[in-house]
Protein backbone atom coordinates (compact mmCIF):
# COMPACT_ATOMS: atom_id res chain seq x y z
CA UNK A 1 89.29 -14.39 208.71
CA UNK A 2 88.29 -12.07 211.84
CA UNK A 3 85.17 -13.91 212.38
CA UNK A 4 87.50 -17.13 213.47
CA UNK A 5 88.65 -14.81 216.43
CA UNK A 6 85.43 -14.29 218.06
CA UNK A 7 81.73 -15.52 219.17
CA UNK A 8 78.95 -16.32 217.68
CA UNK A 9 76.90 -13.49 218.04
CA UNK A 10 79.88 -10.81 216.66
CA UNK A 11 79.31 -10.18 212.91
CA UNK A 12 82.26 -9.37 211.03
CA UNK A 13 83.19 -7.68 207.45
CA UNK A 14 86.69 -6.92 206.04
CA UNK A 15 88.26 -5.49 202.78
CA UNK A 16 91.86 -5.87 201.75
CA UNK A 17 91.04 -2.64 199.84
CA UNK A 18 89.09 0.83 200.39
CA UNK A 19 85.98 1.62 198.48
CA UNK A 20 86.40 4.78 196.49
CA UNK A 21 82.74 4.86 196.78
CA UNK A 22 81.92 4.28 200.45
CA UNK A 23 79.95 7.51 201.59
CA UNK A 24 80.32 9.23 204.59
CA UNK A 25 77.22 10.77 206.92
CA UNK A 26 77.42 14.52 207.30
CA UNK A 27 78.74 14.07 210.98
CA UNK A 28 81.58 11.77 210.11
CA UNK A 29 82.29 13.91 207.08
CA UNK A 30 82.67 16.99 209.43
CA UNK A 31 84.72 14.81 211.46
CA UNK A 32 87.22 14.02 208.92
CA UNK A 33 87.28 16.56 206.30
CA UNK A 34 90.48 18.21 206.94
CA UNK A 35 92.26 14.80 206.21
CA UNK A 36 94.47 14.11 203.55
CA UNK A 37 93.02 11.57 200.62
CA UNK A 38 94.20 8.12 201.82
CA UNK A 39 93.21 8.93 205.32
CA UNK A 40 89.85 9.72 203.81
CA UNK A 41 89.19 6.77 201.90
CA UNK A 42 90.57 4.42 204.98
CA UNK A 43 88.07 5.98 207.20
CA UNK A 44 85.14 5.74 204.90
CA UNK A 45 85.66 2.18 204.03
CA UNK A 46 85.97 0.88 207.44
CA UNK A 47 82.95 3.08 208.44
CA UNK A 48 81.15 1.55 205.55
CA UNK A 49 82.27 -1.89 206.84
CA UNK A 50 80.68 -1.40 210.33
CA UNK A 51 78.02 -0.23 208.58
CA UNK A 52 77.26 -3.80 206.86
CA UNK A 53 78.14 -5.40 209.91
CA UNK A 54 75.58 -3.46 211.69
CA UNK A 55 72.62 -4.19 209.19
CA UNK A 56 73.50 -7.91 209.83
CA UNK A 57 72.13 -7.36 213.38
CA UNK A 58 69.30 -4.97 212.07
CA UNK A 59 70.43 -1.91 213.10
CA UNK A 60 69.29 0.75 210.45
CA UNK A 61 72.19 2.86 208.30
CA UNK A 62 73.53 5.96 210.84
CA UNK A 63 76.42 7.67 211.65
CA UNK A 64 78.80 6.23 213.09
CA UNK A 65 80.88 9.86 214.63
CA UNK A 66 84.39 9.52 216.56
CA UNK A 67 84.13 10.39 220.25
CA UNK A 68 86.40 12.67 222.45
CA UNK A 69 89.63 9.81 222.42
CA UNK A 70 88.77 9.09 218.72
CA UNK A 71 86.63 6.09 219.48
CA UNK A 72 83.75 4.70 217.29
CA UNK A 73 80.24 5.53 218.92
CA UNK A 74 77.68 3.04 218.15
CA UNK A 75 73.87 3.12 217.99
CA UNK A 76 71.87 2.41 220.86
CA UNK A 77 72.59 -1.35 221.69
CA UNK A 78 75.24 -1.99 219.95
CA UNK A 79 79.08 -2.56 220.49
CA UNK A 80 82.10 -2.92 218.35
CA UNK A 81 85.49 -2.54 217.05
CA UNK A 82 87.21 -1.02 214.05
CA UNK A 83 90.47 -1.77 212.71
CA UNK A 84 93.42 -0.37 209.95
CA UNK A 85 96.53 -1.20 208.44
CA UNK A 86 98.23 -1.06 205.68
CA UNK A 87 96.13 -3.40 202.82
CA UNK A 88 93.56 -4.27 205.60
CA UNK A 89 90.32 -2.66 207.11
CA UNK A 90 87.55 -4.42 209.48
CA UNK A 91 84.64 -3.63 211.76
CA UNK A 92 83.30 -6.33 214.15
CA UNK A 93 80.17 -5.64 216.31
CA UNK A 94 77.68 -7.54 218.42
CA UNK A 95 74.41 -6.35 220.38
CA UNK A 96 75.23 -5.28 224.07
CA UNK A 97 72.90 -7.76 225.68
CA UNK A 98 75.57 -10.33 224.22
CA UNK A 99 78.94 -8.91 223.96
CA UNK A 100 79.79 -6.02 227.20
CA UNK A 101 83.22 -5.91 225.39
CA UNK A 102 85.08 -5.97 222.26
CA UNK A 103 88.22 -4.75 220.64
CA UNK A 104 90.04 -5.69 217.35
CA UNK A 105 93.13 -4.70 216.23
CA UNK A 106 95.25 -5.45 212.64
CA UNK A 107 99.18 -5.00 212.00
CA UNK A 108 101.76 -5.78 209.69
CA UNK A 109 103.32 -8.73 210.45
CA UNK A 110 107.11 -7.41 211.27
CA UNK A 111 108.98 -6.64 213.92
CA UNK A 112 108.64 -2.99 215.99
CA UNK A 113 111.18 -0.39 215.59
CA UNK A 114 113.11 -0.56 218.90
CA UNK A 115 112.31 2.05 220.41
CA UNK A 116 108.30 1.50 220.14
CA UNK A 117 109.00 -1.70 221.78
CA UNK A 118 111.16 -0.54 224.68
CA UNK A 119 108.16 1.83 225.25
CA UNK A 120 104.93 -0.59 225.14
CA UNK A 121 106.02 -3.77 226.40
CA UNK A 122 106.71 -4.55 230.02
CA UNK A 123 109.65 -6.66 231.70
CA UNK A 124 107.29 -9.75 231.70
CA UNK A 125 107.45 -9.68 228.07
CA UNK A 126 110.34 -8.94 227.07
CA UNK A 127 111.58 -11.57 228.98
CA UNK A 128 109.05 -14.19 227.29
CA UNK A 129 110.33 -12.86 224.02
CA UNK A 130 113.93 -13.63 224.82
CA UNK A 131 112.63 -17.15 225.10
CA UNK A 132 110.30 -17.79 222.52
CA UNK A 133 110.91 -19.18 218.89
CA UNK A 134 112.59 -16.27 217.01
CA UNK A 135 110.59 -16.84 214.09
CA UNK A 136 107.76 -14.46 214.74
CA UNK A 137 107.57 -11.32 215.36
CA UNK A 138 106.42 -11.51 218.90
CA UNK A 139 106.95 -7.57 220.15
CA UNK A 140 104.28 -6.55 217.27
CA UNK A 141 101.58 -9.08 218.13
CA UNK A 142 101.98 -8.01 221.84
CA UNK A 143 101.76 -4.57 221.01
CA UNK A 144 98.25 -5.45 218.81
CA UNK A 145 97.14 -7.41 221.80
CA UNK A 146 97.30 -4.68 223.78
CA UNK A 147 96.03 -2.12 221.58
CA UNK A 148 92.84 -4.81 221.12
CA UNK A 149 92.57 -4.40 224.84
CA UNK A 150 92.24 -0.84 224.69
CA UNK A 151 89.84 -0.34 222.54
CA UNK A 152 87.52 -2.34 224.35
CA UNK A 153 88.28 -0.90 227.86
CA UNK A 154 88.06 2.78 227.19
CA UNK A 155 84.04 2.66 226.02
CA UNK A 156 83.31 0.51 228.85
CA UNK A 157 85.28 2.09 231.54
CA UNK A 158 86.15 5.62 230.39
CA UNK A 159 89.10 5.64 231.79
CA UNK A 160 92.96 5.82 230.28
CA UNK A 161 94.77 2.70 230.56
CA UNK A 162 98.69 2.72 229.75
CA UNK A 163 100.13 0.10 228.01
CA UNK A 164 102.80 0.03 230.85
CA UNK A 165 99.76 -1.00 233.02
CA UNK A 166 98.88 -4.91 231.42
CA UNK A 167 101.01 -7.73 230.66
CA UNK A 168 99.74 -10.13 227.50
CA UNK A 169 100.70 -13.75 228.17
CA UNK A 170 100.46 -15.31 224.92
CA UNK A 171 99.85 -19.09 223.97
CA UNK A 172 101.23 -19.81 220.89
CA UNK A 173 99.85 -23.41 220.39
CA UNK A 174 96.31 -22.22 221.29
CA UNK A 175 96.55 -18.73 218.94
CA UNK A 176 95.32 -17.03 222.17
CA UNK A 177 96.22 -14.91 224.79
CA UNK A 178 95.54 -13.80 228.83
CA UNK A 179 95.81 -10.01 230.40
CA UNK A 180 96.65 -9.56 233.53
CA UNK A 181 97.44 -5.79 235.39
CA UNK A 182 100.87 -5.07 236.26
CA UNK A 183 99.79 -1.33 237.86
CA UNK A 184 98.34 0.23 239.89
CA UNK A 185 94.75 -0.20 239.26
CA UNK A 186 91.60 -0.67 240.99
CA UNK A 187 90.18 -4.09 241.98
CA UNK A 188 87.41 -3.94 239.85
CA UNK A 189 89.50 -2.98 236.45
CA UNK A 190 92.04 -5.40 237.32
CA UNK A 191 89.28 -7.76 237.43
CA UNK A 192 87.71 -6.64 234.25
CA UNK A 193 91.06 -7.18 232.16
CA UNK A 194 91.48 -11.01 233.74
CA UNK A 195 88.08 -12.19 232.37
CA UNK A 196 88.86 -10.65 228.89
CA UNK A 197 88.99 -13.54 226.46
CA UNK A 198 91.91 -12.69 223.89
CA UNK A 199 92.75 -14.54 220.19
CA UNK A 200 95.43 -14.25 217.26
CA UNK A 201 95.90 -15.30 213.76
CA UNK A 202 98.63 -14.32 211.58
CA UNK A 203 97.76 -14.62 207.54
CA UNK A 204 98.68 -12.99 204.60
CA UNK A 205 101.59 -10.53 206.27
CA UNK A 206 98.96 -9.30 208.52
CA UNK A 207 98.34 -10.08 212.57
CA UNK A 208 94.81 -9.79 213.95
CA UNK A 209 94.19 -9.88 217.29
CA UNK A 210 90.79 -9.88 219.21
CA UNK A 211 89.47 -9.44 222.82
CA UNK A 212 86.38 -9.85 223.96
CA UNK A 213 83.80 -10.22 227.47
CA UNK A 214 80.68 -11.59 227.12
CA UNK A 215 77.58 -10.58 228.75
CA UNK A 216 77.02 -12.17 232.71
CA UNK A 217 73.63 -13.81 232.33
């Protein structure tokens, strides 16, 4: 179902269960070792799924090691995204020459304790909320939105961005969704997050949202 959030171009694989026999590559394994079983098995699956994704596009097996903020680094030319939740793993990637950014994310589809909302979401949306049909749970697939913007930011940009820093604007009709800066930020991030192109889905108890920014030709 991921693959109807995104371009042609992205390949896609996802697993409503872990693989008790994905492997692991010596690096990742060094990476993770210290973590408890289920933790294990999460991260090897999904790993495993970028994996396939990967060999759609050609790229050869390899490692695919966490970086300093815990992001994915890809081989040499590619991009992508991985994503967990309870019942739900998936990888998306694309070749750079296509795709300059992309970021997936996958929640439960419920509502977000309080306090987690009061401290992600900005007055923009909170107000929209307070509006909207009260038959979804709105706060959660802003927060995803935004942590789908995140992950593609940071490995273009290298630089933090709080969540107090965007506003999502959703579109329910559409299943999409615009970002727009609400800090301080420089004129060339700010202008970075308006191009992103965001989409939603909700199916099967789980939300999946998906940003992306392709390639200027």
């Amino acid at each position: 179902m991921l693959e109807a959030l995104l371009p042609p171009g992205v390949l896609c694989a996802e697993s409503w269960s872990d693989d008790e026999s994905a492997p692991l590559f010596p690096q990742e394994q060094a990476q993770i070792g210290n973590a408890v079983e289920s933790r294990l098995r999460e991260f090897a699956t999904a790993r495993s799924l970028a994996r396939r994704a990967l060999g759609g596009l050609g790229f050869p097996q390899a490692a695919i090691p966490r970086g300093a903020k815990g992001e994915p680094l890809w081989p040499s030319g590619a991009i992508g995204s991985i994503t967990h939740c309870t019942g739900y793993r998936a990888a998306a990637v694309a070749r750079r020459i296509q795709i300059s950014m992309l970021g997936i994310d996958a929640e439960i589809d419920d509502t977000l304790p309080p306090e987690v909302a009061a401290s992600v979401l900005v007055a923009e949306e909170m107000s929209w909320i307070e509006k909207a049909p009260a038959l979804h749970p709105w706060d959660r697939l802003l927060f995803s939105a935004k942590e789908s913007v995140y992950k593609a930011w940071f490995p273009l940009t290298h630089r933090w961005l709080d969540f107090s820093q965007i506003a999502v604007a959703i579109d329910p009709p559409a299943g999409a969704f615009q970002v727009h800066p609400v800090g301080m930020l420089p004129e060339d991030c700010a202008r970075i997050l308006r191009r992103l192109c965001g989409r939603f889905l909700r199916h099967g108890g789980i939300i999946l949202t998906a940003v992306f920014l392709p390639q200027e030709i």
